[in-house]
N, C-alpha and C. Protein backbone atom coordinates (compact mmCIF):
# COMPACT_ATOMS: atom_id res chain seq x y z
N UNK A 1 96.93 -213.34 -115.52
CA UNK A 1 96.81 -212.67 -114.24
C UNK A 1 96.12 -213.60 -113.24
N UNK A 2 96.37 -213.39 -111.86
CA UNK A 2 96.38 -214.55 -111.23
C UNK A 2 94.89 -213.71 -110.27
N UNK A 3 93.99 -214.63 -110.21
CA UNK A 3 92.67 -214.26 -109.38
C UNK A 3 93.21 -214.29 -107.62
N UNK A 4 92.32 -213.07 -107.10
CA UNK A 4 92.40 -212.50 -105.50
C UNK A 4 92.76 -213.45 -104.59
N UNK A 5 91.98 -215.22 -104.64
CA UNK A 5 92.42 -215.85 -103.85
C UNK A 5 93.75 -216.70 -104.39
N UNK A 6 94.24 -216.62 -105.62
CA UNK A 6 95.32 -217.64 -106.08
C UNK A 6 96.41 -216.49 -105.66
N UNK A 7 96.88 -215.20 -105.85
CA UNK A 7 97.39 -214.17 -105.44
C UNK A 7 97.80 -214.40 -103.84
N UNK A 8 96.47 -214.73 -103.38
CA UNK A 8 96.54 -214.87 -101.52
C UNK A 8 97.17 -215.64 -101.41
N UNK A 9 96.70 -217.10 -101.98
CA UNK A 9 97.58 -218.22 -101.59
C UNK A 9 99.15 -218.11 -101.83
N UNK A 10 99.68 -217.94 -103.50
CA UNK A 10 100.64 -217.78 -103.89
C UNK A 10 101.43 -216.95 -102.44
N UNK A 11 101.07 -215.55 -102.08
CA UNK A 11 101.78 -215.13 -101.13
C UNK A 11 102.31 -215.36 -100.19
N UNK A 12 101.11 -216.54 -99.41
CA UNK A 12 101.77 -217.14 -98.38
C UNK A 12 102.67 -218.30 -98.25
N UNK A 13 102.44 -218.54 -99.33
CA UNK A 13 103.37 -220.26 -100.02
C UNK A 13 104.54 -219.01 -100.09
N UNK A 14 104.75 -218.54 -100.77
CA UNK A 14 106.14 -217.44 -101.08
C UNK A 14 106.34 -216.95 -99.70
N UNK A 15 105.65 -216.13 -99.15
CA UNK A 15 106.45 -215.73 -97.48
C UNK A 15 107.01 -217.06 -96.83
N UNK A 16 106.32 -217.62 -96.86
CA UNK A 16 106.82 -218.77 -95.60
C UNK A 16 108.06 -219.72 -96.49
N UNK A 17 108.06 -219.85 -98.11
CA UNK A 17 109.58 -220.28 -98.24
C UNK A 17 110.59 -219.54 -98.23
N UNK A 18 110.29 -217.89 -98.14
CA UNK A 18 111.25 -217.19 -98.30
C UNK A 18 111.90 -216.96 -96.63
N UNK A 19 110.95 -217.08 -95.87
CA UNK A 19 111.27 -217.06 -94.57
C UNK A 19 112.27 -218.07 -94.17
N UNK A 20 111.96 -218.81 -94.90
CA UNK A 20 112.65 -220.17 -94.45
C UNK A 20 114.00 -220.19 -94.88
N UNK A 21 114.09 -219.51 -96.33
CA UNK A 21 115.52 -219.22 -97.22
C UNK A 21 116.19 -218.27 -96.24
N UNK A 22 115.56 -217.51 -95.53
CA UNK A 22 116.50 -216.15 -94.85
C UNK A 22 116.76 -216.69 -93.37
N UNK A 23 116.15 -217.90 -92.92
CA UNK A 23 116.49 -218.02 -91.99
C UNK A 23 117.54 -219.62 -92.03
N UNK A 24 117.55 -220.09 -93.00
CA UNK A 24 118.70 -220.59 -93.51
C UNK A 24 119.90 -219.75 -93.93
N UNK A 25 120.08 -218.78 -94.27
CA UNK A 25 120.80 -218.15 -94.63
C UNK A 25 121.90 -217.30 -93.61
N UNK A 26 121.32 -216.93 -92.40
CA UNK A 26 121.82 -216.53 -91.45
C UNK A 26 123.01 -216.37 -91.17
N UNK A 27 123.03 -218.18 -90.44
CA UNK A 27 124.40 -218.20 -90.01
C UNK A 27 125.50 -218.73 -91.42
N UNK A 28 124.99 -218.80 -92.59
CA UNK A 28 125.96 -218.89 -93.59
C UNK A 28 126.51 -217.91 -94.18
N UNK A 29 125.92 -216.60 -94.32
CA UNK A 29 125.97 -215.33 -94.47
C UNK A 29 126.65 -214.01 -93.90
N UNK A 30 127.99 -214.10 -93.31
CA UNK A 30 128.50 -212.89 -92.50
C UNK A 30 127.47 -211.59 -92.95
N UNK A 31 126.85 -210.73 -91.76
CA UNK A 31 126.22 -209.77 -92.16
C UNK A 31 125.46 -209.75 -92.82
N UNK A 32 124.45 -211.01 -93.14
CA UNK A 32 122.70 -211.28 -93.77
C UNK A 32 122.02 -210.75 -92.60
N UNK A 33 120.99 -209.90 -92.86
CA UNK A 33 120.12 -209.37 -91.56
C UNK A 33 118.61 -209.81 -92.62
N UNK A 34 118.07 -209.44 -92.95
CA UNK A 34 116.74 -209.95 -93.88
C UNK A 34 116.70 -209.91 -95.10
N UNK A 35 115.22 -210.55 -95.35
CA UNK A 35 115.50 -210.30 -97.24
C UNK A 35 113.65 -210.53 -97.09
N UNK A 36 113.39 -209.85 -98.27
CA UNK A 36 111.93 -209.46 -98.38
C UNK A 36 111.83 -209.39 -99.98
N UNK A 37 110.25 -209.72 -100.16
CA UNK A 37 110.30 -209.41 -101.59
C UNK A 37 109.08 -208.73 -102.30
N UNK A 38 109.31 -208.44 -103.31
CA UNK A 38 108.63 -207.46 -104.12
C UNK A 38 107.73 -207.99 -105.65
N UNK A 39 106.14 -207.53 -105.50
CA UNK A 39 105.93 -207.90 -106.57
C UNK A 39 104.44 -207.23 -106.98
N UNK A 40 103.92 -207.42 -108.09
CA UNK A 40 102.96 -207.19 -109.03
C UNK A 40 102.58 -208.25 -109.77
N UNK A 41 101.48 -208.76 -108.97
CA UNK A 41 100.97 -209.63 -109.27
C UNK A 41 100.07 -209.12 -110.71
N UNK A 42 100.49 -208.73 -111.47
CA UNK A 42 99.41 -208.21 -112.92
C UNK A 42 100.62 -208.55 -113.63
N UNK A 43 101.84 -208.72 -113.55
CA UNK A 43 102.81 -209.45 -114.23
C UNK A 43 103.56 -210.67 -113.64
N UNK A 44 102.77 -211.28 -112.92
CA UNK A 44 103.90 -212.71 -112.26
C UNK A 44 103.85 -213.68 -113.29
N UNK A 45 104.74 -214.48 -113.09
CA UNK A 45 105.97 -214.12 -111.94
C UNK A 45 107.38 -213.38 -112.38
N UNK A 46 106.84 -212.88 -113.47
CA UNK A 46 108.29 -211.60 -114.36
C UNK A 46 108.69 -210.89 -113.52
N UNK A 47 107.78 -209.44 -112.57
CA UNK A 47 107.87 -208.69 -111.74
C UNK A 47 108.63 -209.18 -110.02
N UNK A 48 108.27 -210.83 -109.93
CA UNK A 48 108.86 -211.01 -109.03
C UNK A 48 110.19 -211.10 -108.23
N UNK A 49 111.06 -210.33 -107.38
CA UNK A 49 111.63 -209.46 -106.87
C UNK A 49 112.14 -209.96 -105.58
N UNK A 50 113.29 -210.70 -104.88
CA UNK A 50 113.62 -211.12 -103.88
C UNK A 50 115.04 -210.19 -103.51
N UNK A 51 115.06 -209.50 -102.32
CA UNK A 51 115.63 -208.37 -102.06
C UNK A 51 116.42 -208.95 -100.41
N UNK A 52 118.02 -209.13 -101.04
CA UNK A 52 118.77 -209.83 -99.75
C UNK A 52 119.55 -208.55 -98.91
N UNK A 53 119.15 -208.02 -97.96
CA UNK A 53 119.62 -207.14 -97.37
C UNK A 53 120.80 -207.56 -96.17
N UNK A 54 122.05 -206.82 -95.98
CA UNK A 54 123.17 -206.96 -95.51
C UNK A 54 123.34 -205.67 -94.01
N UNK A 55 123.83 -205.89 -93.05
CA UNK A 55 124.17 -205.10 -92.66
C UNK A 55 124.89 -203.27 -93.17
N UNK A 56 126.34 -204.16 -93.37
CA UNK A 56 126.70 -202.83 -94.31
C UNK A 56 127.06 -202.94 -95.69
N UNK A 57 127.76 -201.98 -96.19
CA UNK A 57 128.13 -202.06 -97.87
C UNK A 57 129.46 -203.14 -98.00
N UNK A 58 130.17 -203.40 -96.67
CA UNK A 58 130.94 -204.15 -96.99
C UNK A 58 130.95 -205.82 -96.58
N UNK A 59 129.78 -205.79 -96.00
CA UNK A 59 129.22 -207.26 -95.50
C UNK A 59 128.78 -207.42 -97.08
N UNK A 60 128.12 -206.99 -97.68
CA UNK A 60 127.47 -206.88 -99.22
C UNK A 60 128.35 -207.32 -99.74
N UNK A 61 129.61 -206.87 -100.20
CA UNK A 61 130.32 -206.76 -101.35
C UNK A 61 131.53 -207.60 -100.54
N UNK A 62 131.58 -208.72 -99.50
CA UNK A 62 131.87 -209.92 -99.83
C UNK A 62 131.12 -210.72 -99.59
N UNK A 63 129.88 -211.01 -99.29
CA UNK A 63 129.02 -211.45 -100.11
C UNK A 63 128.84 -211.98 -101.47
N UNK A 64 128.36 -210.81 -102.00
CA UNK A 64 128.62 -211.04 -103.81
C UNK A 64 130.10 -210.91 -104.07
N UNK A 65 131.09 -211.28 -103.63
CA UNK A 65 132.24 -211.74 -103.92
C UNK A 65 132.73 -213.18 -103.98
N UNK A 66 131.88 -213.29 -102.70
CA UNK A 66 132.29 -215.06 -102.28
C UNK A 66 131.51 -215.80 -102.72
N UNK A 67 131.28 -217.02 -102.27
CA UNK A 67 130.00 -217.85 -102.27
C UNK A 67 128.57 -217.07 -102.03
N UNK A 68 128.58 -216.45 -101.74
CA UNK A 68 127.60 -215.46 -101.13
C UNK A 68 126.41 -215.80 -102.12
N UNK A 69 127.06 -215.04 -103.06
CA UNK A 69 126.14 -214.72 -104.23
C UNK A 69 125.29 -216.07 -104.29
N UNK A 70 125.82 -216.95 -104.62
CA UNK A 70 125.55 -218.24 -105.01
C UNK A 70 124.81 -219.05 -103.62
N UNK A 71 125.01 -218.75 -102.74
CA UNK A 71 124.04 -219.84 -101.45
C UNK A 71 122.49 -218.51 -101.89
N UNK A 72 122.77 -217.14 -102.22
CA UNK A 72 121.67 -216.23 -102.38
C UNK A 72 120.86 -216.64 -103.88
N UNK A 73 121.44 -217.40 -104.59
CA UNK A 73 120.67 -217.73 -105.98
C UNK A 73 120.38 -219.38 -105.20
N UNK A 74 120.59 -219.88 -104.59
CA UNK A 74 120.10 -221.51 -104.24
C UNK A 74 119.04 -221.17 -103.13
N UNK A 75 119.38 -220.66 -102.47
CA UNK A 75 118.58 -220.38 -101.80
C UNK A 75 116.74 -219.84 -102.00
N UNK A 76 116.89 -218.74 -103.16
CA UNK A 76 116.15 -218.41 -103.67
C UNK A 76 115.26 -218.74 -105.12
N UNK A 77 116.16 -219.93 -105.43
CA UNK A 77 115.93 -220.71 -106.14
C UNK A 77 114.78 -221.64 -106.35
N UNK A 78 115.32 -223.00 -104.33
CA UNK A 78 114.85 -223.57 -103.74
C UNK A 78 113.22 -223.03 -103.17
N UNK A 79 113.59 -221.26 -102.91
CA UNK A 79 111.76 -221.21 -102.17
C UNK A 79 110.58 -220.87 -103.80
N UNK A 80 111.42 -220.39 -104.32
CA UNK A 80 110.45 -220.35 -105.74
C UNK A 80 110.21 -222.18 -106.44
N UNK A 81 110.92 -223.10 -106.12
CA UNK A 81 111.10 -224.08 -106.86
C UNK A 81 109.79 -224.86 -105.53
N UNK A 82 109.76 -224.46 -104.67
CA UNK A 82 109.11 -225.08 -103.40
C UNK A 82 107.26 -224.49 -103.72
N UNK A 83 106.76 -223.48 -104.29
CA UNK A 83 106.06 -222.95 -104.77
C UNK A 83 105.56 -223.21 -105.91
N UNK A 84 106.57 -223.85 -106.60
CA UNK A 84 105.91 -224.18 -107.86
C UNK A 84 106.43 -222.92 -109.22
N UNK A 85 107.47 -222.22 -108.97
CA UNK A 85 107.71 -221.17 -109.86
C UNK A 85 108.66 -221.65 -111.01
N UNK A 86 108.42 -221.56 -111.84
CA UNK A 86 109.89 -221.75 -112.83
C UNK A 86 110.22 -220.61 -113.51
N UNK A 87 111.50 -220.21 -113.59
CA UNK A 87 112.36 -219.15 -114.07
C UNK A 87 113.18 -218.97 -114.89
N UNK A 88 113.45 -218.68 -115.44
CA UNK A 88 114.66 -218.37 -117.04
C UNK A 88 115.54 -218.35 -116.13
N UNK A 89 115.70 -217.26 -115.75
CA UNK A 89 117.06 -216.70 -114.56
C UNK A 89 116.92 -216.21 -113.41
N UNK A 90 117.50 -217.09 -111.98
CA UNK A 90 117.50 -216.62 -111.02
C UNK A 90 117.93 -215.54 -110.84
N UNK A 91 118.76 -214.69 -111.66
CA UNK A 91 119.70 -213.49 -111.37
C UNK A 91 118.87 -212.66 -111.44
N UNK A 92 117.72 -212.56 -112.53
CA UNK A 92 116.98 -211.28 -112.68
C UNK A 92 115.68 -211.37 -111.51
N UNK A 93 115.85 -212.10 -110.48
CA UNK A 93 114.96 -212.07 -109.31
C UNK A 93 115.59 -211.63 -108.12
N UNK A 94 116.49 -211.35 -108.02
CA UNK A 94 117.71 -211.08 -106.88
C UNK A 94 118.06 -209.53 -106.67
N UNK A 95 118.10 -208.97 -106.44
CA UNK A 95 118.49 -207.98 -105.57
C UNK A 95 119.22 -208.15 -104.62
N UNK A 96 120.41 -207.20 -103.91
CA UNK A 96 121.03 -207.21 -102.42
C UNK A 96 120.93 -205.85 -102.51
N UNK A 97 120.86 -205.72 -100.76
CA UNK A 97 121.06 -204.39 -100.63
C UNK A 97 121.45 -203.91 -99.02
N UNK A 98 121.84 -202.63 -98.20
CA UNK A 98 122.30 -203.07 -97.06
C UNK A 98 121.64 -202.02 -96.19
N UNK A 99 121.60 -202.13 -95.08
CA UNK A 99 121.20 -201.32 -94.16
C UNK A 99 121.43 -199.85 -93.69
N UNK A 100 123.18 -200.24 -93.76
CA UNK A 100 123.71 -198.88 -94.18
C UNK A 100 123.71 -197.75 -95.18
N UNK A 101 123.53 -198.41 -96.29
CA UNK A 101 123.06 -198.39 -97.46
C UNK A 101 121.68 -197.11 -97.45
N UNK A 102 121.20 -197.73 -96.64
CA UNK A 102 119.32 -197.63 -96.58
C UNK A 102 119.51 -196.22 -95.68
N UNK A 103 120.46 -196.15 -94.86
CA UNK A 103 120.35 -195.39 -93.63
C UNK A 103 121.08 -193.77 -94.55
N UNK A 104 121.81 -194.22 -94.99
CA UNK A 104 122.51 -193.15 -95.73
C UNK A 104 121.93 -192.18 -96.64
N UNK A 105 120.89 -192.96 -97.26
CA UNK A 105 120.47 -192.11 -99.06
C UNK A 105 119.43 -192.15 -98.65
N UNK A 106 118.36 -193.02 -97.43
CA UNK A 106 116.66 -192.81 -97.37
C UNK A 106 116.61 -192.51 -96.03
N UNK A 107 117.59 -192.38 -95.37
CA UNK A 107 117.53 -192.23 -93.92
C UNK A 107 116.06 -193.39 -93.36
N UNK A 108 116.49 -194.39 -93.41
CA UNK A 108 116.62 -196.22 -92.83
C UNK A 108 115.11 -195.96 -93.29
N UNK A 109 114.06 -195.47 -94.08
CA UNK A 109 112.78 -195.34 -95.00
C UNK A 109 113.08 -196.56 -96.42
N UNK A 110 112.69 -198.26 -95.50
CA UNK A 110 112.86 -198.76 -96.05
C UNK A 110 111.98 -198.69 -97.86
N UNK A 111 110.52 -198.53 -96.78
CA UNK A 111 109.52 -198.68 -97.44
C UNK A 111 109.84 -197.75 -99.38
N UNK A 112 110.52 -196.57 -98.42
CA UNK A 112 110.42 -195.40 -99.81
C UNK A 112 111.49 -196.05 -100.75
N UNK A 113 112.88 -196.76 -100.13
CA UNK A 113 113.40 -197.54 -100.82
C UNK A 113 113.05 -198.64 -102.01
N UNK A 114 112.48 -199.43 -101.22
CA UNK A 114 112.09 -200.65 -101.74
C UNK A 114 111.26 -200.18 -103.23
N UNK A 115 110.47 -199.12 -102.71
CA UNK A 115 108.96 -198.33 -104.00
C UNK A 115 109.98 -197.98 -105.04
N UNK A 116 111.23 -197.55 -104.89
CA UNK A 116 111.90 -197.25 -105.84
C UNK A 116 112.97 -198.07 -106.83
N UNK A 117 112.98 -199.53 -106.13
CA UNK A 117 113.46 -200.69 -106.67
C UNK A 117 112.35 -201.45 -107.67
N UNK A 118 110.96 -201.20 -106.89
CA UNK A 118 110.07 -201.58 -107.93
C UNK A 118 109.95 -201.08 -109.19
N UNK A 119 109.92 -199.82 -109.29
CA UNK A 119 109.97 -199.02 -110.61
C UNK A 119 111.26 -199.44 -111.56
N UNK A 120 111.80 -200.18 -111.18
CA UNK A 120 113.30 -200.54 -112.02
C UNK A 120 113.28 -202.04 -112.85
């Protein structure tokens, strides 16, 4: 388990590469709008959780059809590898998910969303 200030640091080393992954990602991405991530630091970096959000369900699903998937595992790869993280599998850190998505089943309550991706 990682002590209050290694936790702090870790976070901001992780926001600012992940920022950097989503804002690379943009214009490669038809329908990438953000990506945020999720974690518990009392199990890192197992629990850790990178969540690529899409406009709608069908910006998503070509996405993970096309290249998509794959600039979303390099991408996310690169800001954990920039941090210092090493991983078995990028896949089990990945998440997508879409706006519409969000608007439909939580009425756009990202937050209550996201709490319920953690539990999974």
């Amino acid at each position: 388990m990682l002590d209050k200030k290694t936790r702090a640091r870790m976070e901001r080393r992780l926001t600012r590469a992940l920022t950097e992954a989503c804002e690379t990602a943009k214009p490669m991405l038809p329908g990438f709008c953000w990506l945020t991530h999720l974690v518990d630091y009392r199990h890192f970096p197992e629990s850790l959780r990178v969540v690529w959000v899409f406009e709608t369900q069908d910006d998503l699903a070509r996405a993970l059809k096309g290249e998509g998937r794959q600039r979303m595992r390099e991408l996310t790869e690169a800001a954990f590898f920039e941090v210092g993280l090493e991983v078995d599998s990028i896949d089990a850190h990945l998440d997508a998910d879409s706006e519409e998505e969000c608007r439909r089943v939580h009425g756009s309550d990202w937050e209550r969303r996201l709490s319920l991706l953690e539990r999974h």
